[in-house]
N, C-alpha and C. Protein backbone atom coordinates (compact mmCIF):
# COMPACT_ATOMS: atom_id res chain seq x y z
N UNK A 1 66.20 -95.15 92.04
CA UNK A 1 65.64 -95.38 93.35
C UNK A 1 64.19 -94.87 93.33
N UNK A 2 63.39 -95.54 93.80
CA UNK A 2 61.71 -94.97 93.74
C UNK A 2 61.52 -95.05 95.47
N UNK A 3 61.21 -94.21 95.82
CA UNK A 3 60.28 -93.79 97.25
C UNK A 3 59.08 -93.85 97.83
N UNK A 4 58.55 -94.91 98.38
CA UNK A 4 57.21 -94.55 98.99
C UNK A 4 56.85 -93.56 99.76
N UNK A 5 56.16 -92.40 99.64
CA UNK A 5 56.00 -91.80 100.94
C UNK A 5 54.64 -91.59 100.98
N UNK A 6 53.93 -91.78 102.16
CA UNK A 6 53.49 -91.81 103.49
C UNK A 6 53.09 -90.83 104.50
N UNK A 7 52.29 -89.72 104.23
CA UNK A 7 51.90 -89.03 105.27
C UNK A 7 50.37 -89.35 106.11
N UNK A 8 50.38 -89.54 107.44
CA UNK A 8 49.14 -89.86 107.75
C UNK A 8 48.77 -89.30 109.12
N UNK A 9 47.44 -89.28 109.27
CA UNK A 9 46.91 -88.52 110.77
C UNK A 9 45.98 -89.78 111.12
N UNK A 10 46.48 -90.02 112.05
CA UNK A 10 45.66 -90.98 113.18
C UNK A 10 44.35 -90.24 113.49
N UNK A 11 43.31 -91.21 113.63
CA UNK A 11 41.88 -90.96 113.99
C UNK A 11 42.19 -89.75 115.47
N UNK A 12 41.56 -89.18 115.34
CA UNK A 12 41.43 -88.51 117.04
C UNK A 12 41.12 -89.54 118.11
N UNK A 13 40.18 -90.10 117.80
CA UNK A 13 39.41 -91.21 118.71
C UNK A 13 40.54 -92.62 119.68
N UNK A 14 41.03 -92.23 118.53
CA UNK A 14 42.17 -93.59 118.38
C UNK A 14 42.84 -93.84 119.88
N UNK A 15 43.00 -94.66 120.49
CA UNK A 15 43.40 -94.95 121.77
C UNK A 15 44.97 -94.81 121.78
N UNK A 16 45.33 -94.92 122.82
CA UNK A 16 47.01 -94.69 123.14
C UNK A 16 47.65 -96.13 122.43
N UNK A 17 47.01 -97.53 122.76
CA UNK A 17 47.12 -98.34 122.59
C UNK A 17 47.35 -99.09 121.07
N UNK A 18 45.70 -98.32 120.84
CA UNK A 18 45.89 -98.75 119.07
C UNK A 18 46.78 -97.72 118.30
N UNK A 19 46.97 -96.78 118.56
CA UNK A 19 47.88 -95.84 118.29
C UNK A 19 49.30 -96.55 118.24
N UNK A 20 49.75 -97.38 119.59
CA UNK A 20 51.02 -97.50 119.66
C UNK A 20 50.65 -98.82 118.60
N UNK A 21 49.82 -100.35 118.51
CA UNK A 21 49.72 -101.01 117.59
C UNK A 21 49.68 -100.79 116.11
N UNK A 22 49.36 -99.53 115.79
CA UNK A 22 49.37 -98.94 114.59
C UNK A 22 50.99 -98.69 114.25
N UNK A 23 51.88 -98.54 114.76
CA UNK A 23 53.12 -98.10 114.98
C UNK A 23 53.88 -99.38 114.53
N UNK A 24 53.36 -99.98 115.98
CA UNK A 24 54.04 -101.49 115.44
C UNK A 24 53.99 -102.04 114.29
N UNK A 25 52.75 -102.00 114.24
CA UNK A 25 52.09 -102.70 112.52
C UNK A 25 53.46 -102.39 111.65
N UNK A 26 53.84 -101.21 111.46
CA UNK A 26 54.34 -100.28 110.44
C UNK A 26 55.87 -100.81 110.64
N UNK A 27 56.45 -101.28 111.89
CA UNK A 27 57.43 -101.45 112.32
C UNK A 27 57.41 -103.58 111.79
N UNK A 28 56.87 -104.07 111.72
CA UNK A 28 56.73 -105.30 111.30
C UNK A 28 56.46 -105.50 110.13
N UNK A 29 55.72 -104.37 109.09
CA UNK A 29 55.62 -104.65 107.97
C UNK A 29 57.10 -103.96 107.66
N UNK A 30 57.48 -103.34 107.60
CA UNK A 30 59.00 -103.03 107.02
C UNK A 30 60.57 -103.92 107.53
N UNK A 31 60.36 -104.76 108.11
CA UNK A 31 61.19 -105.48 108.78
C UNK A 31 60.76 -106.54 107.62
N UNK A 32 61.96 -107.07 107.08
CA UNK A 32 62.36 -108.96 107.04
C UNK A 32 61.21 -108.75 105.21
N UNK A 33 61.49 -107.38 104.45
CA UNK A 33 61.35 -107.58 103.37
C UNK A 33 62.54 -107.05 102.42
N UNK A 34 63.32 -108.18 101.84
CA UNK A 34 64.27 -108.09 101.52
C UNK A 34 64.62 -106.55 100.29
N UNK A 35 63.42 -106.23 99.51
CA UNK A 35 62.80 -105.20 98.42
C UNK A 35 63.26 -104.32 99.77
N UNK A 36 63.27 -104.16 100.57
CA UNK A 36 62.86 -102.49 100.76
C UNK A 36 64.46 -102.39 101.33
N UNK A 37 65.13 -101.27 100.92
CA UNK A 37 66.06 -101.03 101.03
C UNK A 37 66.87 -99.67 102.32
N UNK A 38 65.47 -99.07 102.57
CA UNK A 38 65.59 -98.01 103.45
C UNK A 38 64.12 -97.80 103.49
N UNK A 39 64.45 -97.71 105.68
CA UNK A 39 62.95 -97.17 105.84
C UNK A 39 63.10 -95.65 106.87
N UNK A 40 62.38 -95.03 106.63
CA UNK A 40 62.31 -93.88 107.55
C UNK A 40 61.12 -93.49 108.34
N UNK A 41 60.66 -93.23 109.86
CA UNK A 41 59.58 -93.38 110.20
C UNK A 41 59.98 -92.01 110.99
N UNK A 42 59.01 -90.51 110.41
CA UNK A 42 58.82 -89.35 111.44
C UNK A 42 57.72 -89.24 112.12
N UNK A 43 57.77 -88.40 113.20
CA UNK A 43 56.57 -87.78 113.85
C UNK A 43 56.82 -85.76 113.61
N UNK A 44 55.74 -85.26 113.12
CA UNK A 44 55.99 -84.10 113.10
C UNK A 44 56.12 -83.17 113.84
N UNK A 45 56.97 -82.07 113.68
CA UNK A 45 57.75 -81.43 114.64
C UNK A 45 57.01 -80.10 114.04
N UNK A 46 57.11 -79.02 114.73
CA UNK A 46 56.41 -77.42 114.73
C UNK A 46 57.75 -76.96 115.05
N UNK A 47 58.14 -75.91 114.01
CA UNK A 47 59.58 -75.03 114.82
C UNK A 47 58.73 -73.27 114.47
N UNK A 48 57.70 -73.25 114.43
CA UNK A 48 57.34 -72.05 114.19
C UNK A 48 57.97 -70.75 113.22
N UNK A 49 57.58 -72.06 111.68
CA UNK A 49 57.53 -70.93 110.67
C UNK A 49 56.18 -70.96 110.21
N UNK A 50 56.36 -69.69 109.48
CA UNK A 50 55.06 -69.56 108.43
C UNK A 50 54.28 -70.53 107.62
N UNK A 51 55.21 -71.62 107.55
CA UNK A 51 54.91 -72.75 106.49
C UNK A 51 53.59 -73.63 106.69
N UNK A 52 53.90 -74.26 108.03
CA UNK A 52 53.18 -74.45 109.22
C UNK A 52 51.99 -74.21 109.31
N UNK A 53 51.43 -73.04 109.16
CA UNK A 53 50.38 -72.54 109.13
C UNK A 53 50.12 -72.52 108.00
N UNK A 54 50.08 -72.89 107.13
CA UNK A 54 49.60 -72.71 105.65
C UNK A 54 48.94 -73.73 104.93
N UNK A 55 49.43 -74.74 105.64
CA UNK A 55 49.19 -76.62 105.56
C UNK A 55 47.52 -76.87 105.45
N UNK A 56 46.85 -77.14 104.84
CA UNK A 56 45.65 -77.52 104.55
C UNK A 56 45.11 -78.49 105.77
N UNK A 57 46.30 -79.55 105.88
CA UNK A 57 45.92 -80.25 107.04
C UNK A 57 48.03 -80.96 107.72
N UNK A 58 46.95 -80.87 109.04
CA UNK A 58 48.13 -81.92 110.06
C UNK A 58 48.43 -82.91 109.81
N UNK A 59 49.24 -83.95 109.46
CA UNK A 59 49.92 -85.21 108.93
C UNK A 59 50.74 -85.42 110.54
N UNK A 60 50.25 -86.19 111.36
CA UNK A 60 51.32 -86.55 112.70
C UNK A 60 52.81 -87.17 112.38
N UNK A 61 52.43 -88.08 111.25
CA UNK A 61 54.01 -88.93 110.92
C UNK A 61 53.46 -89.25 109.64
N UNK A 62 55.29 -89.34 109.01
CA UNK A 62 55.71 -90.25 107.93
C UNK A 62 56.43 -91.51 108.29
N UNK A 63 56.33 -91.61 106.65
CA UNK A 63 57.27 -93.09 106.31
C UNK A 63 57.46 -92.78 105.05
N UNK A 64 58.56 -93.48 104.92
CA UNK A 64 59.25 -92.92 103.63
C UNK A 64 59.96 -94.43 103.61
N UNK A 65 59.62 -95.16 102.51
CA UNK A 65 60.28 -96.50 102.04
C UNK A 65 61.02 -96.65 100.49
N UNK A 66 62.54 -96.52 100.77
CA UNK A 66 62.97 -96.82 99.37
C UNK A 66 63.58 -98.18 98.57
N UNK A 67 63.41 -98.33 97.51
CA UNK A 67 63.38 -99.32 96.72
C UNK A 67 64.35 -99.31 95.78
N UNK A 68 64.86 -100.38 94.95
CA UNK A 68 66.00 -100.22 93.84
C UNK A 68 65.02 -99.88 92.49
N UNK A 69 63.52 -100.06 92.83
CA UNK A 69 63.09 -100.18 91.38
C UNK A 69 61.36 -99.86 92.17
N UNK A 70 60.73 -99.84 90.78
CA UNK A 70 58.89 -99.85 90.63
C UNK A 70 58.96 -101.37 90.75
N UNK A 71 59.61 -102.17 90.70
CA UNK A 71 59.01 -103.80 90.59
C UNK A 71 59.45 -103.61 92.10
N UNK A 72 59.91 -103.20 92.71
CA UNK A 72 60.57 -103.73 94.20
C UNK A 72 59.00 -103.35 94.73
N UNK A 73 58.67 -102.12 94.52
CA UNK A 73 57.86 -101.37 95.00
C UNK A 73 56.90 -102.20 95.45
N UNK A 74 56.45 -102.80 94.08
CA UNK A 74 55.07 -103.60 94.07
C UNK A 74 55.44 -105.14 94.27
N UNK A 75 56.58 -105.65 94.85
CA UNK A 75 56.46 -106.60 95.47
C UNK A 75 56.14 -106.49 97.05
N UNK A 76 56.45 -105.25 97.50
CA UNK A 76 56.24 -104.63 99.29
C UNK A 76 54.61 -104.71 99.02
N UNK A 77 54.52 -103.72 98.12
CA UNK A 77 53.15 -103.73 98.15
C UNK A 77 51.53 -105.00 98.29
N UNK A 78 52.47 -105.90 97.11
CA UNK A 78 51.53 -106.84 97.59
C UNK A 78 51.73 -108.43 98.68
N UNK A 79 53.12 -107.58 99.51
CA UNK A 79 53.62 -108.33 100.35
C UNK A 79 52.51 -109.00 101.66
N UNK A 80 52.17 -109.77 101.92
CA UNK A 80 51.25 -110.14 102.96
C UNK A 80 51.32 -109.40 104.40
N UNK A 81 52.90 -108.76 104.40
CA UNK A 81 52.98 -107.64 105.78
C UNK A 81 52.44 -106.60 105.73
N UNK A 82 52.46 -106.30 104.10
CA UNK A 82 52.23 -104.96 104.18
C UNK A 82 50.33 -104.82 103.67
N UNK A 83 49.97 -105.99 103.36
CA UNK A 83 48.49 -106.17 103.30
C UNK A 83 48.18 -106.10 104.94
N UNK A 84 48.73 -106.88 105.60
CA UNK A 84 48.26 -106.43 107.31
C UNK A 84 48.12 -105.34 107.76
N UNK A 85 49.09 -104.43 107.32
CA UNK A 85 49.53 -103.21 107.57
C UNK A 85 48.39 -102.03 107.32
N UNK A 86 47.86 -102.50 106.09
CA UNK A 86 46.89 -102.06 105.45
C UNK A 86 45.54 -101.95 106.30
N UNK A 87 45.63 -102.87 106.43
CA UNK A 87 44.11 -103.73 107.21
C UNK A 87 44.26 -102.49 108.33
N UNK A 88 45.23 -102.48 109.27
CA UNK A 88 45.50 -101.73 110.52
C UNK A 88 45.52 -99.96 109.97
N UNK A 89 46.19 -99.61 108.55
CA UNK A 89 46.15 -98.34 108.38
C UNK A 89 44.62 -97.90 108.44
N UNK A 90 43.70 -98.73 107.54
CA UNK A 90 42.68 -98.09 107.16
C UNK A 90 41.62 -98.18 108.57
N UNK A 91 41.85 -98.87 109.36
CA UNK A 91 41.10 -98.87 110.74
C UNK A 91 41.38 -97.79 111.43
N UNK A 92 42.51 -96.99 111.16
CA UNK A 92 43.05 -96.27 112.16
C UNK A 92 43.25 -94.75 111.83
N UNK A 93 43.24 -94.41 110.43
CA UNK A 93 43.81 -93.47 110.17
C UNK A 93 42.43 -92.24 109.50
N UNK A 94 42.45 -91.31 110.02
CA UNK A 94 41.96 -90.44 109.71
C UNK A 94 41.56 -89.84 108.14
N UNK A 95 43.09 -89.21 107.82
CA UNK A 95 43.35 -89.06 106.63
C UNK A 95 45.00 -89.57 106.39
N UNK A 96 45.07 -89.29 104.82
CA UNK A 96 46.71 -89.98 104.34
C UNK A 96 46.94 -89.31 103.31
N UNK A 97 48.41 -89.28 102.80
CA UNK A 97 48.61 -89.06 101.39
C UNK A 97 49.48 -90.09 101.29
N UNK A 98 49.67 -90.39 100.16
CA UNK A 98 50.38 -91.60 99.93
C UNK A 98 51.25 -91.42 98.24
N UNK A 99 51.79 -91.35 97.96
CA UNK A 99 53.15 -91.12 96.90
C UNK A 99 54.30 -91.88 96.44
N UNK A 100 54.44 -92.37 95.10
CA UNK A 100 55.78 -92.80 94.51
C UNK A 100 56.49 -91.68 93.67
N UNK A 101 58.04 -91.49 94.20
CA UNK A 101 58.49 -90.63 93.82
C UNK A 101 59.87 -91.73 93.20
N UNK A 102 60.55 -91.14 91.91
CA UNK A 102 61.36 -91.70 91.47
C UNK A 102 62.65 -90.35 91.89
N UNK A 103 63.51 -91.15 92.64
CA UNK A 103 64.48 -89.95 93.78
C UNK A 103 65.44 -90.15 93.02
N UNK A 104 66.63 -89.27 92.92
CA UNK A 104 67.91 -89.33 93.02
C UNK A 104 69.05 -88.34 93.51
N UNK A 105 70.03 -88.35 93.42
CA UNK A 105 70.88 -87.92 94.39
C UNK A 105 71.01 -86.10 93.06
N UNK A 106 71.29 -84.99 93.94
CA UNK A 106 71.58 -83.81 93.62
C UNK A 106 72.24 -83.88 92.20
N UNK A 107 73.18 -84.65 92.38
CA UNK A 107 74.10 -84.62 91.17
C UNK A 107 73.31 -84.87 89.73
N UNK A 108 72.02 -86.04 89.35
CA UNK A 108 71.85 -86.47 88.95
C UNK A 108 70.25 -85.90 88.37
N UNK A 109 69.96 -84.99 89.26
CA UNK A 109 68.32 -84.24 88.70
C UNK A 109 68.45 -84.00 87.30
N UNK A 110 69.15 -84.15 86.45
CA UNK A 110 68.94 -83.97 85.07
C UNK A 110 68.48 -85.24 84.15
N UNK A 111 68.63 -86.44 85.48
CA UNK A 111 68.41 -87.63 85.14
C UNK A 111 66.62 -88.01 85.19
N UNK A 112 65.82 -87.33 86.20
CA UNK A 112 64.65 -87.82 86.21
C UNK A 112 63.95 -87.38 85.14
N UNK A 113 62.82 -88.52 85.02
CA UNK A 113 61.92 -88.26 83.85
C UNK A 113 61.28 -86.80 83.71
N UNK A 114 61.56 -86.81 82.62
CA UNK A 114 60.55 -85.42 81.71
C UNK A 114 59.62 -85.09 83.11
């Protein structure tokens, strides 16, 4: 299983509006692509630990998109939704991190690469 993840901070500037279209975007590009197998969309939460404060920077929300494979990956990727998506991230977003992680289940960590 490989993982996209997705941390990003919306412009300050950014309106309520394009804010909520930015959302959508994200909600239309992950819909009706057969590759993506699980999507997860957070907004970040503060429970007041130490951790929290230690963070270099604020990330408002994730997304976290998983795949059966690296080819799934890069068919989302150069999917025409998720090129829209694009178009709308980079208008909107402040800063990002962005990550492929090759996941697997507890049992199996002896399995990922070197």
């Amino acid at each position: 299983m490989v993982a996209h993840v997705v941390l990003l901070k919306p412009r300050a500037t950014l309106s309520t509006d394009d804010r909520e279209a930015l959302l959508e975007s994200m909600r239309v590009a992950f819909t009706g692509i057969p590759e993506i197998k699980r999507v997860r969309i957070g907004k970040r939460i503060l429970i007041g630990r130490g951790y929290e404060t230690q963070m270099a920077e604020h990330f408002e929300y994730s997304a976290i998109i998983e795949f059966d494979s690296e080819a799934d990956l890069c068919v989302y990727l150069d999917h025409p939704r998720h090129q829209e998506l694009g178009k709308r991230f980079f208008e909107s977003v402040d800063s990002a991190l962005v990550y492929d992680f090759t996941v697997v289940e507890p049992a199996q960590i002896r399995e990922l690469p070197g």
